[in-house]
Protein backbone atom coordinates (compact mmCIF):
# COMPACT_ATOMS: atom_id res chain seq x y z
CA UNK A 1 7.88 26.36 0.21
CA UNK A 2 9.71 22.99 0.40
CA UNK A 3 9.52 20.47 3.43
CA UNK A 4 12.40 18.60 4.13
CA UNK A 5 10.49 15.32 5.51
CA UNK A 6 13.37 13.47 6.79
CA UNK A 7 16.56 14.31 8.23
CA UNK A 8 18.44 13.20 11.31
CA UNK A 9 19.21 17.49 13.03
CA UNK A 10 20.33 15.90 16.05
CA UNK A 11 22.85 13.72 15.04
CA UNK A 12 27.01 15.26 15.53
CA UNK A 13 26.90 16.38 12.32
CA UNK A 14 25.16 19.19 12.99
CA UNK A 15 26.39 20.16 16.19
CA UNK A 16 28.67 23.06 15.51
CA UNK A 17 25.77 24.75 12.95
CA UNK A 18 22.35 23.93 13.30
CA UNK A 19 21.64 27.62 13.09
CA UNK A 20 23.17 28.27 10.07
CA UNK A 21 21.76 25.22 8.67
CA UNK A 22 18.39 26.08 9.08
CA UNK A 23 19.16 29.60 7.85
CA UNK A 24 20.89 27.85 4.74
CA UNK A 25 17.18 26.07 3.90
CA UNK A 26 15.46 28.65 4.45
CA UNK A 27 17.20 30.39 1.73
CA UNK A 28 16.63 28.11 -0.62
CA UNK A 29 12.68 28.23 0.50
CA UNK A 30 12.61 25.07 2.79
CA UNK A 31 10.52 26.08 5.66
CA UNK A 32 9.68 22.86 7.38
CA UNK A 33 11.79 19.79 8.57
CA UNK A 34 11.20 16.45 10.87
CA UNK A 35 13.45 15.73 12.20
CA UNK A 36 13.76 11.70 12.99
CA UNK A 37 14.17 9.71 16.36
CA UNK A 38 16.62 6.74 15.94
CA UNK A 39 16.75 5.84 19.45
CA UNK A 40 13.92 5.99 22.24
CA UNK A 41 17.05 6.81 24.62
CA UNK A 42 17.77 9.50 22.65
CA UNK A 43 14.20 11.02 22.36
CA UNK A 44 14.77 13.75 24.20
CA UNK A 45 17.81 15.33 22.19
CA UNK A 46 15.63 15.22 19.27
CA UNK A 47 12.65 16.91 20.69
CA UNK A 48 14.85 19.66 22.04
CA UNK A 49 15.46 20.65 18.23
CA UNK A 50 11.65 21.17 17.99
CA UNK A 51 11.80 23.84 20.92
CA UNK A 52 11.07 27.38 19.85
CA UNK A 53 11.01 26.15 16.50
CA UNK A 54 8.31 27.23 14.05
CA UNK A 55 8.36 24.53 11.19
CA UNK A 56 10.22 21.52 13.13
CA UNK A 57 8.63 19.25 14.35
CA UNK A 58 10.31 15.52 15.20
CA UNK A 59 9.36 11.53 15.20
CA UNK A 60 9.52 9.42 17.74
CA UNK A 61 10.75 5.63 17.09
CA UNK A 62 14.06 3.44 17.00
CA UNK A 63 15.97 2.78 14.23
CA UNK A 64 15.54 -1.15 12.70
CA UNK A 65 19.72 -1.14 13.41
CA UNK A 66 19.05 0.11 16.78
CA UNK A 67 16.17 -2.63 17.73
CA UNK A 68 18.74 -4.99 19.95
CA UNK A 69 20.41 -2.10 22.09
CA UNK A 70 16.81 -0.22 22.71
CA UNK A 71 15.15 -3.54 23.71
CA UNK A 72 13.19 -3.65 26.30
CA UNK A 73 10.57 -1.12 24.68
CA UNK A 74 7.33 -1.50 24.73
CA UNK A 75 4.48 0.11 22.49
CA UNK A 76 3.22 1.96 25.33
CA UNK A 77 6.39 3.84 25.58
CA UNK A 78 6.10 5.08 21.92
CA UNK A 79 2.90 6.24 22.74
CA UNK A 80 3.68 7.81 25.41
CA UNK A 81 6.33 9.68 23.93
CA UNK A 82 4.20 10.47 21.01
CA UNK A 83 1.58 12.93 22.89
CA UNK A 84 4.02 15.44 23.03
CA UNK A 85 2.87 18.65 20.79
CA UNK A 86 5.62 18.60 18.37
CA UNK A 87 5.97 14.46 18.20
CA UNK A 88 3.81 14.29 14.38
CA UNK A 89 4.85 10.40 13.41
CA UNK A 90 6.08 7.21 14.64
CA UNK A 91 9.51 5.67 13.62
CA UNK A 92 11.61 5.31 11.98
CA UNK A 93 11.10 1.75 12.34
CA UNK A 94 11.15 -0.92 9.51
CA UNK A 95 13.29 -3.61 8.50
CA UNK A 96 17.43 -3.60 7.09
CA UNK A 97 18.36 -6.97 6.16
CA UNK A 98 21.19 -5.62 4.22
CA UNK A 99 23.51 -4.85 7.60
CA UNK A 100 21.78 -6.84 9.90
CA UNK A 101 22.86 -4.64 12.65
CA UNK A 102 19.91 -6.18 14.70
CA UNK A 103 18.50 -10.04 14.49
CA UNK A 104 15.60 -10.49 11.97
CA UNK A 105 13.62 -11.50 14.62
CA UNK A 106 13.73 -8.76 16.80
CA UNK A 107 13.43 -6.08 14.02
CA UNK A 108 10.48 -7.56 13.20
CA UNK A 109 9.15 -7.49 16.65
CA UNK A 110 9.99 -3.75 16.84
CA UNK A 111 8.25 -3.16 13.69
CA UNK A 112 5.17 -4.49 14.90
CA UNK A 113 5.55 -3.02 18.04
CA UNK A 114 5.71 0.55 16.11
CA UNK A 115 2.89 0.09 13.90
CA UNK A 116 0.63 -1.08 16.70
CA UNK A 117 1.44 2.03 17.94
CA UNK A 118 0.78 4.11 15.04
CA UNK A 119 -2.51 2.69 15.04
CA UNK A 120 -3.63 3.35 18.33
CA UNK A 121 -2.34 7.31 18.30
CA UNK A 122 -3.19 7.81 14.17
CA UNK A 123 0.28 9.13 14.00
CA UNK A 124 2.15 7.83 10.46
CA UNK A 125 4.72 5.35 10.88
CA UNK A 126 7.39 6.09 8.84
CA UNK A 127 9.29 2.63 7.25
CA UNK A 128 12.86 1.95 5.94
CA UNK A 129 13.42 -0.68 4.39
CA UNK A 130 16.15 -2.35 2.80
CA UNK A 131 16.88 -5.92 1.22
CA UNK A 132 13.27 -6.82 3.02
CA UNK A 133 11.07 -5.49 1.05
CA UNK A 134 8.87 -8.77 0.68
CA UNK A 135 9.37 -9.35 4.51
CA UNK A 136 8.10 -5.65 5.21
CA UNK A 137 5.25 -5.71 2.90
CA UNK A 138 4.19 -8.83 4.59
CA UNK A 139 3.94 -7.36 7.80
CA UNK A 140 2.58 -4.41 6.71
CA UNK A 141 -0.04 -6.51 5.28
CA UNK A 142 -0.61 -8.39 8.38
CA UNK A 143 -0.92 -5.53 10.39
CA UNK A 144 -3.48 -3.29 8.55
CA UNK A 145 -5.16 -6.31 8.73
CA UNK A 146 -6.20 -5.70 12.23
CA UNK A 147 -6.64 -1.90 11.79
CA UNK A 148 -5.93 0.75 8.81
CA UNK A 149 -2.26 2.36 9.01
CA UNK A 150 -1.16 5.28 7.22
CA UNK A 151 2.49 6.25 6.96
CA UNK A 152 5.94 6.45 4.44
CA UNK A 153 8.01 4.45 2.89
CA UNK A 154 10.91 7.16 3.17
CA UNK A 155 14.20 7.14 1.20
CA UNK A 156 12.04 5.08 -1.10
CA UNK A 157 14.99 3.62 -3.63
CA UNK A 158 13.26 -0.18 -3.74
CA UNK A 159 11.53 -1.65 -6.73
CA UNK A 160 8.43 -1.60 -8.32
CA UNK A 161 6.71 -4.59 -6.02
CA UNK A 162 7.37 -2.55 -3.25
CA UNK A 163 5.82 0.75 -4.75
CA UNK A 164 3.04 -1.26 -5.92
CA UNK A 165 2.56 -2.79 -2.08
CA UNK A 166 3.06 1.02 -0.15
CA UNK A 167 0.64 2.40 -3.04
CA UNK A 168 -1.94 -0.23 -2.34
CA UNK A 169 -1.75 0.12 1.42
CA UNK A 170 -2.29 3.90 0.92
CA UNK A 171 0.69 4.56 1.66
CA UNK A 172 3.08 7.96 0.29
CA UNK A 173 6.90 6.95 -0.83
CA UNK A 174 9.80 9.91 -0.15
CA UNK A 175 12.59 10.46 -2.49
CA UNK A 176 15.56 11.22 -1.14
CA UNK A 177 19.16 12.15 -3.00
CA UNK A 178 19.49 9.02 -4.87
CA UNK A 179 16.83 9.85 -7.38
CA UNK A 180 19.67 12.16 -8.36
CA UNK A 181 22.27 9.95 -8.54
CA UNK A 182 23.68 8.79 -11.80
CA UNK A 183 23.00 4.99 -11.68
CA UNK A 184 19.60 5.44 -10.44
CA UNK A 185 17.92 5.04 -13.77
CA UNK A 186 15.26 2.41 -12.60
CA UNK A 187 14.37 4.37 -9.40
CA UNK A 188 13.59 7.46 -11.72
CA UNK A 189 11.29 5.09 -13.29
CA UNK A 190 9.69 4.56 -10.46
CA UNK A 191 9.43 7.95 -9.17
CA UNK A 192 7.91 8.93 -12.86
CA UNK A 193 4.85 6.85 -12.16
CA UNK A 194 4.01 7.74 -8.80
CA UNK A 195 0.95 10.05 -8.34
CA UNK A 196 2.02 13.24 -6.98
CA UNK A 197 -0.54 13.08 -4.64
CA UNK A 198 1.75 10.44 -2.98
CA UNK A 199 5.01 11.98 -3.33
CA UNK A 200 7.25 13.38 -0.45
CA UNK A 201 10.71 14.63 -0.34
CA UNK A 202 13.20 14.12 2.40
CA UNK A 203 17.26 14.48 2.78
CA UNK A 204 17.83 11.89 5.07
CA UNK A 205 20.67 14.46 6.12
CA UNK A 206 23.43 14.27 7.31
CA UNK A 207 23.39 11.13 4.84
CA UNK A 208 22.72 10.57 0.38
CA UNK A 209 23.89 14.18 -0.37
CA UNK A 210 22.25 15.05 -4.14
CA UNK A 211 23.70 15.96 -7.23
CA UNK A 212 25.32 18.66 -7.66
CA UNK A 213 26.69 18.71 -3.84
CA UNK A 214 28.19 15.00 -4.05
CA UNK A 215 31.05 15.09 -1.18
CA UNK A 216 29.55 17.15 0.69
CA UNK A 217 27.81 16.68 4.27
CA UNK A 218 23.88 16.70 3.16
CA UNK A 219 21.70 19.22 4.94
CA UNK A 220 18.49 20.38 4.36
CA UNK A 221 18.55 23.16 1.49
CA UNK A 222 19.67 20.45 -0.52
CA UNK A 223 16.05 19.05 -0.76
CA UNK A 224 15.58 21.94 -3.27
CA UNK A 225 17.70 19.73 -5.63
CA UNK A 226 16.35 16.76 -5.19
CA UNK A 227 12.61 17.98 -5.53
CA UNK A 228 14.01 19.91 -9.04
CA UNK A 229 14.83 16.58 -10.13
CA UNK A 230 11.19 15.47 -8.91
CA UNK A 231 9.60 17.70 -10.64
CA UNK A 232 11.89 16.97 -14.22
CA UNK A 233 10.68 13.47 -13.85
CA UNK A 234 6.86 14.31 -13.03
CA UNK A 235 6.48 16.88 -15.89
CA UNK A 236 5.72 19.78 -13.36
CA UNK A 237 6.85 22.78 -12.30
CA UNK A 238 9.38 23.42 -9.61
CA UNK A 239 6.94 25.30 -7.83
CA UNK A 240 4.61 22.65 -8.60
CA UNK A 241 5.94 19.89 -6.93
CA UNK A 242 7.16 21.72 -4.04
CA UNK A 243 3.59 23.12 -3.40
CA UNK A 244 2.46 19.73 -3.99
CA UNK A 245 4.86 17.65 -2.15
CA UNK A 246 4.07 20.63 0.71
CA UNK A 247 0.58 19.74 0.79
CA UNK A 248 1.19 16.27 1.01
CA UNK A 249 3.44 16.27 3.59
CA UNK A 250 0.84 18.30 6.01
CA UNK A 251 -2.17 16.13 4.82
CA UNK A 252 -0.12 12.89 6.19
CA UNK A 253 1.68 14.74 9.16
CA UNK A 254 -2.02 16.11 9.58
CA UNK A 255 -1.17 16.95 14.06
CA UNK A 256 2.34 19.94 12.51
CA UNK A 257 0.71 22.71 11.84
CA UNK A 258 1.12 24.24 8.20
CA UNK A 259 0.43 27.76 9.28
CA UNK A 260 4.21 27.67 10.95
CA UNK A 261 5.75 27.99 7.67
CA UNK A 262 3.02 29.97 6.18
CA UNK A 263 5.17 33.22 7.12
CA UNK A 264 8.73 31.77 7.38
């Protein structure tokens, strides 16, 4: 069984299917998805996914683009969100200094604001990063500093001083489609070295659609194809890595439940 570890269920895209969609993954032996909060204001559309759901389970976090519009929020409300039963990380929060769709400043702030939180529940943060990856190692530096963190660096598809940082902070990375993507030779490099003990494998749907399904909306069966390319690059087994990947997705998620997909 496969665990899609990242994917956005509640966003439009998905409105006129989400039961075929799940039945679609399912098929292709992916029994468990997070789905990820983008917007505290939207927290509750996202948990609704999770209802009556065996295998879903959600985040709870806003997007670094998202930082300005969401603000005020305050750590307390992450928290506060996150003791809900099916909340199992924090985020996705990080830093994107590639559309600057919030200040610097304030991204940083909400960063900081959603690892404090991840420390105080032990929920993983999950980080995305892009054209910061010095600035977000150095807060991620600063703030295990005053307290271990655990968490992901999903849709990993940064260099190999960024790898190096996550690894060292005991952090996992997640591979989404680009791994799969025909100019993505140095990220495959990457990806080669990484213990599989540290390896997850996400979608990021409805966004990065994998090879072969280029053009196409990106769901969650597609995960299959990016975890065969995974396991090409690793030397394993299919099965391998998705058993593996599996595990390591529940030992880091450690409050969703693996016995949910057990019998999917």
């Amino acid at each position: 069984m496969l665990v899609d570890s990242h994917c956005h269920l509640d966003f439009p895209d998905f409105t006129d299917d989400i039961e075929q969609v799940f039945s679609r993954a399912r098929d292709r032996d992916v029994a468990g998805f997070q789905t990820i909060c983008t917007h505290l204001s939207k927290f509750e559309q996202v948990y609704r996914l999770t209802d009556g759901r065996p295998g879903v389970w959600c985040s709870v976090g806003v997007h670094p683009h998202n930082v300005e519009e969401e603000m005020p929020f305050e750590t307390a409300e992450i928290v506060t969100h996150a003791q809900r039963d099916r909340v199992i990380g924090i985020g996705e929060t990080g830093l994107d200094f590639f559309y600057d769709h919030s200040p610097r400043e304030l991204q940083i702030e909400g960063f900081r604001r959603h690892l404090a939180a991840s420390r105080e529940t032990g929920l993983p943060v999950i980080v995305h990063t892009r054209d910061a990856e010095a600035e977000t190692c150095r807060v991620l530096r600063e703030e295990a500093a005053k307290g271990a963190l655990m968490g992901v660096i999903h849709c990993f598809s940064a260099g190999q001083d960024m790898a190096d940082c996550a690894l060292e902070l005991g952090f996992s990375l997640s591979f989404s489609g680009i791994v799969t993507f025909k100019k993505a030779d140095e990220l495959r490099a990457i990806a080669a070295k990484v213990p599989l003990d540290r390896i997850l494998v996400e979608t990021d749907a409805p966004y990065l659609t994998p090879v072969p399904n280029r053009g196409q909306r990106n769901e969650p069966a597609f995960v299959a194809d990016t975890a065969a390319v995974m396991a090409d690059l690793k030397g394993v087994s299919v099965e391998t890595l998705a058993a593996t990947s599996t595990v390591n997705f529940f030992n880091l998620f450690s409050k969703a439940d693996s016995k949910e997909i057990e019998n999917t």
